[in-house]
N, C-alpha and C. Protein backbone atom coordinates (compact mmCIF):
# COMPACT_ATOMS: atom_id res chain seq x y z
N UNK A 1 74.59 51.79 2.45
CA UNK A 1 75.48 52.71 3.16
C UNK A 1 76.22 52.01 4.29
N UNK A 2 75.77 51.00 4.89
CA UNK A 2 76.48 50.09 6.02
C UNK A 2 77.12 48.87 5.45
N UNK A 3 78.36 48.87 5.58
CA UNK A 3 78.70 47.82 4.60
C UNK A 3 78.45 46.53 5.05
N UNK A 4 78.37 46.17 6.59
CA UNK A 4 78.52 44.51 7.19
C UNK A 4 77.89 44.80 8.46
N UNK A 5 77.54 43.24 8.63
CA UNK A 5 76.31 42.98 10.01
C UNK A 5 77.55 43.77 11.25
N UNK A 6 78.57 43.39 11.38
CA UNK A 6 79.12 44.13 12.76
C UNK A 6 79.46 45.57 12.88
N UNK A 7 79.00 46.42 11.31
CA UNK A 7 78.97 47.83 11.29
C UNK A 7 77.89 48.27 11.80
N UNK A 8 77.14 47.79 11.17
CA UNK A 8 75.66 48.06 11.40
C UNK A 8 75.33 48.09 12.90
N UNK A 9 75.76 46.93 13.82
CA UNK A 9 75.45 46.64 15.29
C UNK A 9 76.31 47.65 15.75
N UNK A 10 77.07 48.13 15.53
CA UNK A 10 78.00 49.28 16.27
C UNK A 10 76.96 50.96 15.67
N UNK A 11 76.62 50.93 14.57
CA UNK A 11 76.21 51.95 14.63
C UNK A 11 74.70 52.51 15.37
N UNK A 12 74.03 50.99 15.44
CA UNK A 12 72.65 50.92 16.24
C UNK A 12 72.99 51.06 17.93
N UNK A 13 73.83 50.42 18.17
CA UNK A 13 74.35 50.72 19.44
C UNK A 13 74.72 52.47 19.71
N UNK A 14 75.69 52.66 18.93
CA UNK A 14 76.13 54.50 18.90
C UNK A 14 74.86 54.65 18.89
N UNK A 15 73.66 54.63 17.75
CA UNK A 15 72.24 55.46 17.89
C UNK A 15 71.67 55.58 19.06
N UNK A 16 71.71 54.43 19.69
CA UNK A 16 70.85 54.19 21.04
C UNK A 16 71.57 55.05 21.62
N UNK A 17 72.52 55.23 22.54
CA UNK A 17 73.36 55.80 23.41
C UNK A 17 73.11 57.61 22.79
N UNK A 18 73.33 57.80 21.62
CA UNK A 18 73.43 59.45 21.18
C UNK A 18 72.13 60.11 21.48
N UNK A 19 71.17 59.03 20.92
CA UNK A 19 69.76 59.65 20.97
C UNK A 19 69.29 59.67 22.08
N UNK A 20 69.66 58.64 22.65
CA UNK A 20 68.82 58.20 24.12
C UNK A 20 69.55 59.36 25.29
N UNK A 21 70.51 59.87 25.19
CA UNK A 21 71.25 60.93 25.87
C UNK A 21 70.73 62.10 25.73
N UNK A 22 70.37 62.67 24.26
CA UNK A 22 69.68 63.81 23.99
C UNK A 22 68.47 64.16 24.30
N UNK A 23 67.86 62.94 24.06
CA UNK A 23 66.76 62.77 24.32
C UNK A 23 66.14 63.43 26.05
N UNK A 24 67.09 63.29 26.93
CA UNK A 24 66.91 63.27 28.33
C UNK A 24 66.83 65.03 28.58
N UNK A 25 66.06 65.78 28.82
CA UNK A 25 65.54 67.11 29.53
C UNK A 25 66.46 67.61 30.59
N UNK A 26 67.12 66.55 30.95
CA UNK A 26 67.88 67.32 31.70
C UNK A 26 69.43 67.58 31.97
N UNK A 27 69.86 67.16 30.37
CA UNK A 27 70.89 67.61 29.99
C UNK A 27 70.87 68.09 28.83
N UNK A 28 72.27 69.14 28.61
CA UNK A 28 72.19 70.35 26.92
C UNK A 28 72.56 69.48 26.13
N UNK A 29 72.93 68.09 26.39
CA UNK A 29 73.07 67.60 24.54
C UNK A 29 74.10 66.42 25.39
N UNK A 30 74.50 65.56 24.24
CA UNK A 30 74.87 64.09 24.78
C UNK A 30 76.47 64.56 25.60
N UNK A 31 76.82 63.31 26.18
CA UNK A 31 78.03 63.33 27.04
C UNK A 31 78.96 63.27 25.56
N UNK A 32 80.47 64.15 26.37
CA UNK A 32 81.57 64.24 25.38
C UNK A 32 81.91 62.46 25.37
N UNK A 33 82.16 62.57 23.98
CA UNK A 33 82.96 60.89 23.84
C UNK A 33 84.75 61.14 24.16
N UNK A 34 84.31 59.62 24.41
CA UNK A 34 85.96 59.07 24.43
C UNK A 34 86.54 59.43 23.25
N UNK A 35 88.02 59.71 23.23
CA UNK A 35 88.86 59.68 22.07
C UNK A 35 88.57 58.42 21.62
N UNK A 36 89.07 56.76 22.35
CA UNK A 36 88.35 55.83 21.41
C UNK A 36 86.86 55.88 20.85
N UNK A 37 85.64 56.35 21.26
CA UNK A 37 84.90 56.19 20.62
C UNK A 37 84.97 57.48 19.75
N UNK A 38 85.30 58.16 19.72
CA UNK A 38 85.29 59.60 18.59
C UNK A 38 85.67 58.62 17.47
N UNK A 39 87.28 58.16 17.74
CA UNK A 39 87.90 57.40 16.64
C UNK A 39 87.22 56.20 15.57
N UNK A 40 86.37 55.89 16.82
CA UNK A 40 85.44 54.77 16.01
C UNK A 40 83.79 55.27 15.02
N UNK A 41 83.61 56.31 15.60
CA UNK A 41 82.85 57.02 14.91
C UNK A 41 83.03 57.64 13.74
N UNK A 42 84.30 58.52 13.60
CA UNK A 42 85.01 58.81 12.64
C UNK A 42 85.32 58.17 11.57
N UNK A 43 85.84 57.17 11.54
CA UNK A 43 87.00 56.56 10.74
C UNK A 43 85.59 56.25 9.82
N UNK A 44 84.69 55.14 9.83
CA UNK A 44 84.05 53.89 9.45
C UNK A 44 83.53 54.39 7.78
N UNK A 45 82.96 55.68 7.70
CA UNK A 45 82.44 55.55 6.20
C UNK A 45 83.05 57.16 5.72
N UNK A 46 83.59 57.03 4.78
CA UNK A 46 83.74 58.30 3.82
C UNK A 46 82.43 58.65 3.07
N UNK A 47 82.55 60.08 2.96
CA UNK A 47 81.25 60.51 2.63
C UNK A 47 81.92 60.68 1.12
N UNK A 48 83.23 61.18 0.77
CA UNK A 48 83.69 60.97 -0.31
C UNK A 48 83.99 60.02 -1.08
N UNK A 49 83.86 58.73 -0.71
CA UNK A 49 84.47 57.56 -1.05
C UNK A 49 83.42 57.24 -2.63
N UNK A 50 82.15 57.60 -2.39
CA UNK A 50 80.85 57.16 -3.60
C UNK A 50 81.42 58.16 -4.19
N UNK A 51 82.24 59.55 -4.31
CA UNK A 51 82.42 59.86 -5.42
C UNK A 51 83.72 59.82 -6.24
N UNK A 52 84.56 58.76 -5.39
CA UNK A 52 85.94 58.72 -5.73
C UNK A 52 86.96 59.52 -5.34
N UNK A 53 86.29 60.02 -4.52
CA UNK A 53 87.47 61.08 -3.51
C UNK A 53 87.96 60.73 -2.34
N UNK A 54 88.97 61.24 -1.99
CA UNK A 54 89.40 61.26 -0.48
C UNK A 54 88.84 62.37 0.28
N UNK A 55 89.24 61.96 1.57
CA UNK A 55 88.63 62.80 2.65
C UNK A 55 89.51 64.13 2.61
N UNK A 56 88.88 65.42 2.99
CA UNK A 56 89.94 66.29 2.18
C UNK A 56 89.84 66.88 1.07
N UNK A 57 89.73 65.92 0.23
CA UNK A 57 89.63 66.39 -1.26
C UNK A 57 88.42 67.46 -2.07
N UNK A 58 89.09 68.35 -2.59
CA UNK A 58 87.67 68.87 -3.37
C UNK A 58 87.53 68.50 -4.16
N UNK A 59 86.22 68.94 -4.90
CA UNK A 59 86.08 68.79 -6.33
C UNK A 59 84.19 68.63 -5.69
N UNK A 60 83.27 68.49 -4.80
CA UNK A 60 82.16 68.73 -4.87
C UNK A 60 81.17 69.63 -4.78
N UNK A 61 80.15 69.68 -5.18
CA UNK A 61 79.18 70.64 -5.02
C UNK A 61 78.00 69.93 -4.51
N UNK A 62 77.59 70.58 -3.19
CA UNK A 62 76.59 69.87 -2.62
C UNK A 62 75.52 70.86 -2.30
N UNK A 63 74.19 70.20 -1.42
CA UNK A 63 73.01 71.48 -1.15
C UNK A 63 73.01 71.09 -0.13
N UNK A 64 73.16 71.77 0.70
CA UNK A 64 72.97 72.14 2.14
C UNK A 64 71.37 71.65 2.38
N UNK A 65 71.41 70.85 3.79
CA UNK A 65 70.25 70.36 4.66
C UNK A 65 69.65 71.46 4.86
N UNK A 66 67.89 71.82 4.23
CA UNK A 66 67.18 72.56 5.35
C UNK A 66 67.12 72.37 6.77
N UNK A 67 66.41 73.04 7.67
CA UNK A 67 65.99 73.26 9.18
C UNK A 67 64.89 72.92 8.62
N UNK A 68 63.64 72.74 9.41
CA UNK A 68 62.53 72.39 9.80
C UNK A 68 61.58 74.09 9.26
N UNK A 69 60.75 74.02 8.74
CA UNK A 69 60.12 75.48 8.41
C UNK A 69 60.03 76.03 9.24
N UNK A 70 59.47 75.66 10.60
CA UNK A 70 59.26 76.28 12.01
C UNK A 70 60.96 76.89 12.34
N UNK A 71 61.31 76.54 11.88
CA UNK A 71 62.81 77.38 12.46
C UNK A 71 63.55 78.15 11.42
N UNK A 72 63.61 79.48 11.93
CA UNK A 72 64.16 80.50 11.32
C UNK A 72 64.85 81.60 11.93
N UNK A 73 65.48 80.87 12.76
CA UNK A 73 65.70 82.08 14.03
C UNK A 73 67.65 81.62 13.60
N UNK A 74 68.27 82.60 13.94
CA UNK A 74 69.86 82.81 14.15
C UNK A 74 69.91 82.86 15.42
N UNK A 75 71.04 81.45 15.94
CA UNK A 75 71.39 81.20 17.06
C UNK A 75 72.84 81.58 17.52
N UNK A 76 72.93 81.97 18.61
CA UNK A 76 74.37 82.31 18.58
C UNK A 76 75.05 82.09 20.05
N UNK A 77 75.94 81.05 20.25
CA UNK A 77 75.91 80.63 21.46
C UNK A 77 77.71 81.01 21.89
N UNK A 78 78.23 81.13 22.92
CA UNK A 78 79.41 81.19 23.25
C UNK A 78 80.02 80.52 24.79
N UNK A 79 80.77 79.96 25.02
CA UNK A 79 81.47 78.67 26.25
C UNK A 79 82.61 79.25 25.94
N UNK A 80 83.33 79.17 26.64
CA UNK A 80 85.02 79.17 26.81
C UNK A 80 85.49 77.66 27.65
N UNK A 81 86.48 77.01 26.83
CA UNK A 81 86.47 75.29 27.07
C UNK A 81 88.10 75.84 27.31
N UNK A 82 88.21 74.99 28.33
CA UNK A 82 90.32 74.39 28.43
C UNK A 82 90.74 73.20 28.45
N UNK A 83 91.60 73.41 28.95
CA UNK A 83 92.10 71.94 28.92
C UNK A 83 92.36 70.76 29.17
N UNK A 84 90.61 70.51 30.44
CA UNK A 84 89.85 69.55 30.50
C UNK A 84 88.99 69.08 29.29
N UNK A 85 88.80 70.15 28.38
CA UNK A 85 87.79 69.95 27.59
C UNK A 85 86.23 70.42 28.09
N UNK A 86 85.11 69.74 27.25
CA UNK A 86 83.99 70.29 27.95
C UNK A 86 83.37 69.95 26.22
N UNK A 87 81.86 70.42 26.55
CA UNK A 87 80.81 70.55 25.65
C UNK A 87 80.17 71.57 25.36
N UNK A 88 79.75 72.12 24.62
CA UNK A 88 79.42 73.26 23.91
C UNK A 88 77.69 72.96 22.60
N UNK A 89 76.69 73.56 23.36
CA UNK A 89 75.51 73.04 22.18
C UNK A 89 74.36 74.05 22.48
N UNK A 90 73.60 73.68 20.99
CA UNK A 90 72.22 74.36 20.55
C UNK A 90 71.16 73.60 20.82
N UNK A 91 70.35 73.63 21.64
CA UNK A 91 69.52 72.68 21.99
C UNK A 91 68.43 72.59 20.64
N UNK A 92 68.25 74.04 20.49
CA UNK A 92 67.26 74.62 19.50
C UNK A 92 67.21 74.07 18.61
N UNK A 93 68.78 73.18 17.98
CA UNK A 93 68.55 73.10 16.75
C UNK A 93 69.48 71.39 16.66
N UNK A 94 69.38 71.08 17.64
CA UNK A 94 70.20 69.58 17.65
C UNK A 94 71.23 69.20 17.92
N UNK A 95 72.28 70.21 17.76
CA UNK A 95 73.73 70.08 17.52
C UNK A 95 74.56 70.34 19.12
N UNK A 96 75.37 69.35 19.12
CA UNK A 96 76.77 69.33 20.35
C UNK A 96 78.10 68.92 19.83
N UNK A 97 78.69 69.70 20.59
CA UNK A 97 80.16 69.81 19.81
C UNK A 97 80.82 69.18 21.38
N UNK A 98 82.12 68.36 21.04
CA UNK A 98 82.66 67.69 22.28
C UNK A 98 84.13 68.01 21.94
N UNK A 99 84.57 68.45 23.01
CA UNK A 99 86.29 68.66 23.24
C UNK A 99 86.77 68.05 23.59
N UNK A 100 87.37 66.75 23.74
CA UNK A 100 88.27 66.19 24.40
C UNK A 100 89.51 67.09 25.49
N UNK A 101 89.67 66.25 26.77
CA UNK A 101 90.91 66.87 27.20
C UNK A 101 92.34 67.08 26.55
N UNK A 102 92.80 68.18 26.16
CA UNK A 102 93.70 68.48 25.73
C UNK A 102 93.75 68.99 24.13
N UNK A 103 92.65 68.74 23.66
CA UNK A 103 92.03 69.68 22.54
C UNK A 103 92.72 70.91 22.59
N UNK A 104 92.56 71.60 23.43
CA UNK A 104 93.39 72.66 23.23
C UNK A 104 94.47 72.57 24.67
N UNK A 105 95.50 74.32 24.73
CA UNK A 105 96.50 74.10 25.80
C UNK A 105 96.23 75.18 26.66
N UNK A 106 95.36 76.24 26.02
CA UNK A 106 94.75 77.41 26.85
C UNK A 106 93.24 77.51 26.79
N UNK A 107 92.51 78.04 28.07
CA UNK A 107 91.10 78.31 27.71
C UNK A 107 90.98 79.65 26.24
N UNK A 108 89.51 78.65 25.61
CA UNK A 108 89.74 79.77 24.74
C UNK A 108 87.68 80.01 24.67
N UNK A 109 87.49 80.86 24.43
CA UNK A 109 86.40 81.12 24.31
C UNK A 109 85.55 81.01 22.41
N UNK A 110 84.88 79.85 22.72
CA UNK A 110 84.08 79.40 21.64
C UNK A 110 82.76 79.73 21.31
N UNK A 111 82.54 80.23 19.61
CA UNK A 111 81.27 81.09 19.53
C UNK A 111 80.72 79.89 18.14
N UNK A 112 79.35 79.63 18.56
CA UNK A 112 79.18 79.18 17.04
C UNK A 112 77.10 79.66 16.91
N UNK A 113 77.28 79.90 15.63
CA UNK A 113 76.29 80.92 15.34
C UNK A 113 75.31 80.06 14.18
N UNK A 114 74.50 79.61 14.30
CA UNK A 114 73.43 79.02 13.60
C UNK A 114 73.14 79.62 12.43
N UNK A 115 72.80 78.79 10.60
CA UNK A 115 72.61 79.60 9.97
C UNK A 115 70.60 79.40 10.04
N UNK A 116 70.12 80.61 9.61
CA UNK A 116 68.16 80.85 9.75
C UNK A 116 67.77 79.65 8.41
N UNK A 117 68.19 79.76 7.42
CA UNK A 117 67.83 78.76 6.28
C UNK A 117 67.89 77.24 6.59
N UNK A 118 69.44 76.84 6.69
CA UNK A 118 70.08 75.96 6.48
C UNK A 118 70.86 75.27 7.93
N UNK A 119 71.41 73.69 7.68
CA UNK A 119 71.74 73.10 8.80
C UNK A 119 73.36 73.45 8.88
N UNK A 120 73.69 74.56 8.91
CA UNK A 120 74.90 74.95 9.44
C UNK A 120 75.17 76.26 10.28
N UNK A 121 76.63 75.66 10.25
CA UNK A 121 76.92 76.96 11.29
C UNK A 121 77.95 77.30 11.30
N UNK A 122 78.60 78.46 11.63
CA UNK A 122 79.91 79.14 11.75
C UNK A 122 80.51 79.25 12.92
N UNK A 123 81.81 78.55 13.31
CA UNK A 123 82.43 78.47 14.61
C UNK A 123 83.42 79.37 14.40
N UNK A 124 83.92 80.16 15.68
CA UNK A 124 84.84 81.01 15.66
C UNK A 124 85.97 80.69 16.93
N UNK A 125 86.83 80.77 17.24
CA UNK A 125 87.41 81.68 16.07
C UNK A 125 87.77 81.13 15.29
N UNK A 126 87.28 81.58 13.90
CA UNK A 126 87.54 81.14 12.38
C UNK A 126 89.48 80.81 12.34
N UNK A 127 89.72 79.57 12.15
CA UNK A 127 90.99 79.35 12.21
C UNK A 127 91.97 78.33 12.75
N UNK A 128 91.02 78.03 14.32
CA UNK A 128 91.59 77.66 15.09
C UNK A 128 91.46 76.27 14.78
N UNK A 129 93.63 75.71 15.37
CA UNK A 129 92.98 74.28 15.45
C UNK A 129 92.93 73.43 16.66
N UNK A 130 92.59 72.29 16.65
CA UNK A 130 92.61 71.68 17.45
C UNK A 130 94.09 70.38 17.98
N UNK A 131 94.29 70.03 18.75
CA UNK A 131 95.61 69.29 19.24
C UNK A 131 94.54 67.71 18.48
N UNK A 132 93.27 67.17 19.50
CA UNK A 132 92.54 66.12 19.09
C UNK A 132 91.22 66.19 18.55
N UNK A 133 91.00 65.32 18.17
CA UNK A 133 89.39 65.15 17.15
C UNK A 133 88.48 66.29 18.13
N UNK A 134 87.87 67.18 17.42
CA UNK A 134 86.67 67.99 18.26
C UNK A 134 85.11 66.76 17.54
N UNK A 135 84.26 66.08 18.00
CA UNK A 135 83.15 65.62 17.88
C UNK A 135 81.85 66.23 17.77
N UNK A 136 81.59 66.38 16.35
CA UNK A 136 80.40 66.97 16.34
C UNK A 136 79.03 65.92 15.75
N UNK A 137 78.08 66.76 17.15
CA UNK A 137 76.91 65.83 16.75
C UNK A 137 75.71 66.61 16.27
N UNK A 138 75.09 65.87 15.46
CA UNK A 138 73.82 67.15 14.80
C UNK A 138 72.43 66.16 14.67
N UNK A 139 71.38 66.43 15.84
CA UNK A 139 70.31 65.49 15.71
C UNK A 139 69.64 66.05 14.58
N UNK A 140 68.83 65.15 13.60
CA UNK A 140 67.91 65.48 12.82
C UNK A 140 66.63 65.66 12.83
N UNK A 141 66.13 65.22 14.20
CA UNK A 141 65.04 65.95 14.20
C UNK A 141 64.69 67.00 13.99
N UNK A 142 65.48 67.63 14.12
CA UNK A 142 65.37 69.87 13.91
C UNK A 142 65.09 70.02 12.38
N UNK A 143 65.56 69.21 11.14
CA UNK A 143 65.77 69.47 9.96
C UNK A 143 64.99 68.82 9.25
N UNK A 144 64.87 69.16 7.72
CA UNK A 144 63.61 68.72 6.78
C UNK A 144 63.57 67.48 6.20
N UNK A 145 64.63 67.16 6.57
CA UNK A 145 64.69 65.41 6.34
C UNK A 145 64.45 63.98 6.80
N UNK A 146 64.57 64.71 8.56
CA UNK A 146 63.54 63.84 9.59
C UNK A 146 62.47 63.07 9.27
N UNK A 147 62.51 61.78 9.61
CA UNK A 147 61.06 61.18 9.44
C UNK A 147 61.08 60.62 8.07
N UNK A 148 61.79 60.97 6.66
CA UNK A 148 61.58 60.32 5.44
C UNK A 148 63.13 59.36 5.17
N UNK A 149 62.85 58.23 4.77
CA UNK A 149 64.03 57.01 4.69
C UNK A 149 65.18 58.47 3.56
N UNK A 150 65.85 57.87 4.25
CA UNK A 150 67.56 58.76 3.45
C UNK A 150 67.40 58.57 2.01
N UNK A 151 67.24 59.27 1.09
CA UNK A 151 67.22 59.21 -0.01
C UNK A 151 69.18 59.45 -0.94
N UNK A 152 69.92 60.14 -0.12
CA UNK A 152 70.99 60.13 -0.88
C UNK A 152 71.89 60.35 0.35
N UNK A 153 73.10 60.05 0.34
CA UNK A 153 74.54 59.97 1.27
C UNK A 153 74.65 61.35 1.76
N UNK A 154 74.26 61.75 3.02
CA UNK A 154 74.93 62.96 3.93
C UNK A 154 76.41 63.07 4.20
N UNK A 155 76.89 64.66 4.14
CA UNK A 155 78.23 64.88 4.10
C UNK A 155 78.29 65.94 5.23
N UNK A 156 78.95 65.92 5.81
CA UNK A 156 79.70 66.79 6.83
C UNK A 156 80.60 67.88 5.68
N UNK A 157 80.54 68.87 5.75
CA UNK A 157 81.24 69.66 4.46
C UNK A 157 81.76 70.93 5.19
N UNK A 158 83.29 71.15 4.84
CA UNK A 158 83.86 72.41 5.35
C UNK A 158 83.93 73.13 4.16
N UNK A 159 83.07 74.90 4.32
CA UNK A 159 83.43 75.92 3.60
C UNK A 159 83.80 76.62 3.99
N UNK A 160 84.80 77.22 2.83
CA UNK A 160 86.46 78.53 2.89
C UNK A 160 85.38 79.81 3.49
N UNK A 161 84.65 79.79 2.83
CA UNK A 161 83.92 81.37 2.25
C UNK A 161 83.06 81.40 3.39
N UNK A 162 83.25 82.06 4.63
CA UNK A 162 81.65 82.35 5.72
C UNK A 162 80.82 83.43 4.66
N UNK A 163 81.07 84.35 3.73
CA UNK A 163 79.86 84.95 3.55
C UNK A 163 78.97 84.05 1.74
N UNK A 164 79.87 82.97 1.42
CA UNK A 164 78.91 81.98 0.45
C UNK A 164 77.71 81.77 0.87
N UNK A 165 76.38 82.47 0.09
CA UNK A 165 75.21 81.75 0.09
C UNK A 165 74.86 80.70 -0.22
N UNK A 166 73.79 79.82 1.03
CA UNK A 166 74.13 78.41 1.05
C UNK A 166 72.76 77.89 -0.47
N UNK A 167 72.32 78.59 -0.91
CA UNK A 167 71.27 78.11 -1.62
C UNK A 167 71.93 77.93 -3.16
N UNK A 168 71.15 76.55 -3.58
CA UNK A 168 71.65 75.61 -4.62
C UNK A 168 73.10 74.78 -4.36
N UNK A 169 73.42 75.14 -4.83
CA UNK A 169 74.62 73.77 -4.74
C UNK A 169 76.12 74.69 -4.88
N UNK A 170 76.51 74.08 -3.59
CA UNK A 170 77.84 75.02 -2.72
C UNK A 170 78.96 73.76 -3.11
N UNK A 171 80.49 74.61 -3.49
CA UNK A 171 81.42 74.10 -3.46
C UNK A 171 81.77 73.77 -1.85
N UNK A 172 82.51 72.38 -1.84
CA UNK A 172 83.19 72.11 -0.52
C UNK A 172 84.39 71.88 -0.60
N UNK A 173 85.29 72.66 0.56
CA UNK A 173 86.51 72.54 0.19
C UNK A 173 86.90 70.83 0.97
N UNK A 174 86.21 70.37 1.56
CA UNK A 174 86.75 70.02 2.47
C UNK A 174 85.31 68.64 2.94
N UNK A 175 85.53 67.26 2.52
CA UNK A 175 84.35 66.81 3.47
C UNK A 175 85.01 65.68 4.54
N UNK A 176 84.13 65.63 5.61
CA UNK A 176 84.52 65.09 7.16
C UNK A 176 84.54 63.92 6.82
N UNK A 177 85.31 63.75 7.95
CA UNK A 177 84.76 61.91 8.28
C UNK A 177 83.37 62.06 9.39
N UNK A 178 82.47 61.50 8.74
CA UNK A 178 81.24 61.15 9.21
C UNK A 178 80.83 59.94 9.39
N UNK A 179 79.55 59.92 9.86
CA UNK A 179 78.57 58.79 9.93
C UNK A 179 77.25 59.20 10.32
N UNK A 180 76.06 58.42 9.79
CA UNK A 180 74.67 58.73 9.68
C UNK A 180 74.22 57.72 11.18
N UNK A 181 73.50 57.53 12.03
CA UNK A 181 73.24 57.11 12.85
C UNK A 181 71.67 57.08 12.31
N UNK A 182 71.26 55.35 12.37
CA UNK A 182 69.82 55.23 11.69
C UNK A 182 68.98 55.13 13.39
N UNK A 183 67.81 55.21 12.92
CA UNK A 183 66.76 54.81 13.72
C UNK A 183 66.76 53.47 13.96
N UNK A 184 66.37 52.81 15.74
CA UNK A 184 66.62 51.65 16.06
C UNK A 184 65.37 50.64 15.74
N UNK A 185 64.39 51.43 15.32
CA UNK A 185 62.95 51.15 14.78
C UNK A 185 63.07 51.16 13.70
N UNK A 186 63.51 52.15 12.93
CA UNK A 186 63.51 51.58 11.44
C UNK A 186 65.01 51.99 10.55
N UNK A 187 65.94 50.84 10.40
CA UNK A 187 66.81 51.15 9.72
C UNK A 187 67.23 52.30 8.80
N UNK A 188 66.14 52.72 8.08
CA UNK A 188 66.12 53.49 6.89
C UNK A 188 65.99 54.99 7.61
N UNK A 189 65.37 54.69 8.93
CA UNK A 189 65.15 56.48 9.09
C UNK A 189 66.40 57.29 10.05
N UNK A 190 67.01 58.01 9.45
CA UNK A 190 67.97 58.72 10.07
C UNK A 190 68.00 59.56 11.47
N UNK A 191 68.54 59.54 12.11
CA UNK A 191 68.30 60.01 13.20
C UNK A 191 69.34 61.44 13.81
N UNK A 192 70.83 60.96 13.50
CA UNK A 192 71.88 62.12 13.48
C UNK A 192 73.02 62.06 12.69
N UNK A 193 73.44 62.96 12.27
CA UNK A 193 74.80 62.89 12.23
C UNK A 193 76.15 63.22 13.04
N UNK A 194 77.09 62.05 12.63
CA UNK A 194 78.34 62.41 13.87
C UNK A 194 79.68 62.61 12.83
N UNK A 195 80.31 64.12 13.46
CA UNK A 195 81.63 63.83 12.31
C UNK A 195 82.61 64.40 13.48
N UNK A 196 83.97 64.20 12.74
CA UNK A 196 84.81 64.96 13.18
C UNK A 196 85.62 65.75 12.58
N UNK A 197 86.15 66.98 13.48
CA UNK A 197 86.63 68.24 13.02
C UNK A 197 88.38 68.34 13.89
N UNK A 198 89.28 69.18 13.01
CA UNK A 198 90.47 69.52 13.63
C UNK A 198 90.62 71.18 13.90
N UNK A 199 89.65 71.56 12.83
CA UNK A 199 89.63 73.23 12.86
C UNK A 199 88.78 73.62 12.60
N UNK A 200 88.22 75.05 13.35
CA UNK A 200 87.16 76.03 13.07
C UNK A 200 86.95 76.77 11.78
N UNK A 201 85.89 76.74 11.19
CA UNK A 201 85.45 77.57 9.82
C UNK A 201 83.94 77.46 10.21
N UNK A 202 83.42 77.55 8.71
CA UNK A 202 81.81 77.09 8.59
C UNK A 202 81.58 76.14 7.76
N UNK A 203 80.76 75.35 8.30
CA UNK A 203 80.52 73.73 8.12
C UNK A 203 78.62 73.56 8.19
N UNK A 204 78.96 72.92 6.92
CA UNK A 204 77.13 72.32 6.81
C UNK A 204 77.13 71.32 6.70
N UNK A 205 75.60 70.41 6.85
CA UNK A 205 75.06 69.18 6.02
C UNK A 205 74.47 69.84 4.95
N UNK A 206 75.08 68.47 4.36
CA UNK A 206 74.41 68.63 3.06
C UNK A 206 74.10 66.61 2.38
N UNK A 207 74.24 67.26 1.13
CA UNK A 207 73.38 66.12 0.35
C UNK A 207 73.71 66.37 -1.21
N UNK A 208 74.17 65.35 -1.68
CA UNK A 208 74.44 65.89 -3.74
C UNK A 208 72.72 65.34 -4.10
């Protein structure tokens, strides 16, 4: 999944810094990134690329990441961000979302609602876009995949449909530019995912 030694050192570096931020009690989730580092996070691996697609493109069906069994609760959080930007997150369940300044041109008030099964969630208002990259981060510790070496390529995946049930294998209209952030201890074990977004819908991990 890492194609070359100076990918790899950039993405162990990003790990250290994402995790090691979250990690800390006394903040809700890591510092917003730079537009350059969003950009560099972004760009580096297509999650579509192993199946011959572009970013964008449909044509997959994927299964959505469990949560952790211990978690079954619907989260539902709301911030109103302007045009400084700001951060927005679920502690509960891993995930921080980062605005860059100028993301948007008015304050707008942001809701995003945890699904009880599965590692997604629904941001509102359903629609909206953004001026620059919004950064989303999703630790894996919260989810059922934690702790076992990656067995198949994680996708950042946008779905049309908020009321599609996420169980078995969901069409995506839409997959991110992502990246998997490994463990600095052991290559193989995953630690988060980072993608980026231009507009609000509902968005999962998943896995073919």
């Amino acid at each position: 999944m890492l194609r070359s030694a100076p990918f790899r050192s950039l993405l162990v570096a990003l790990g250290v810094f994402v995790i090691a931020s979250c990690s800390d009690p006394s903040l809700t989730g890591p510092p917003a990134f730079t537009d350059a580092a969003a950009t560099q996070i972004g760009t580096p691996t297509s999650a579509a690329s192993s199946k011959g697609l572009k970013l964008g493109e449909t044509g997959l069906e994927l299964r959505a990441v469990w949560w952790k069994k211990n978690h079954k609760d619907v989260i539902r959080v709301s911030k109103t961000i302007d045009q400084a930007g700001g951060t927005i997150s679920i502690p509960a369940t891993g995930l921080t979302v980062s605005f860059p300044a100028g993301a948007v041109t008015a304050p707008i008030t942001i809701t995003i609602t945890s699904d009880d099964k599965y590692v997604a969630y629904k941001m509102e208002p359903s629609g909206t876009r953004f001026l620059k990259d919004v950064t989303v981060t999703q630790l894996l510790n919260t989810t059922a995949i934690f702790g076992e070496p990656l067995r198949s390529q994680l996708y950042a995946a946008y779905i049309a449909d908020d009321n599609i049930k996420l169980s078995g294998k969901v069409p995506a209209l839409e997959i991110e530019p992502s990246t998997t952030i490994f463990s600095t201890l052991n290559p193989l074990l995953p630690e988060a995912q980072v993608w980026i977004i231009r507009h609000f819908s509902r968005y999962m991990l998943a896995s073919d």
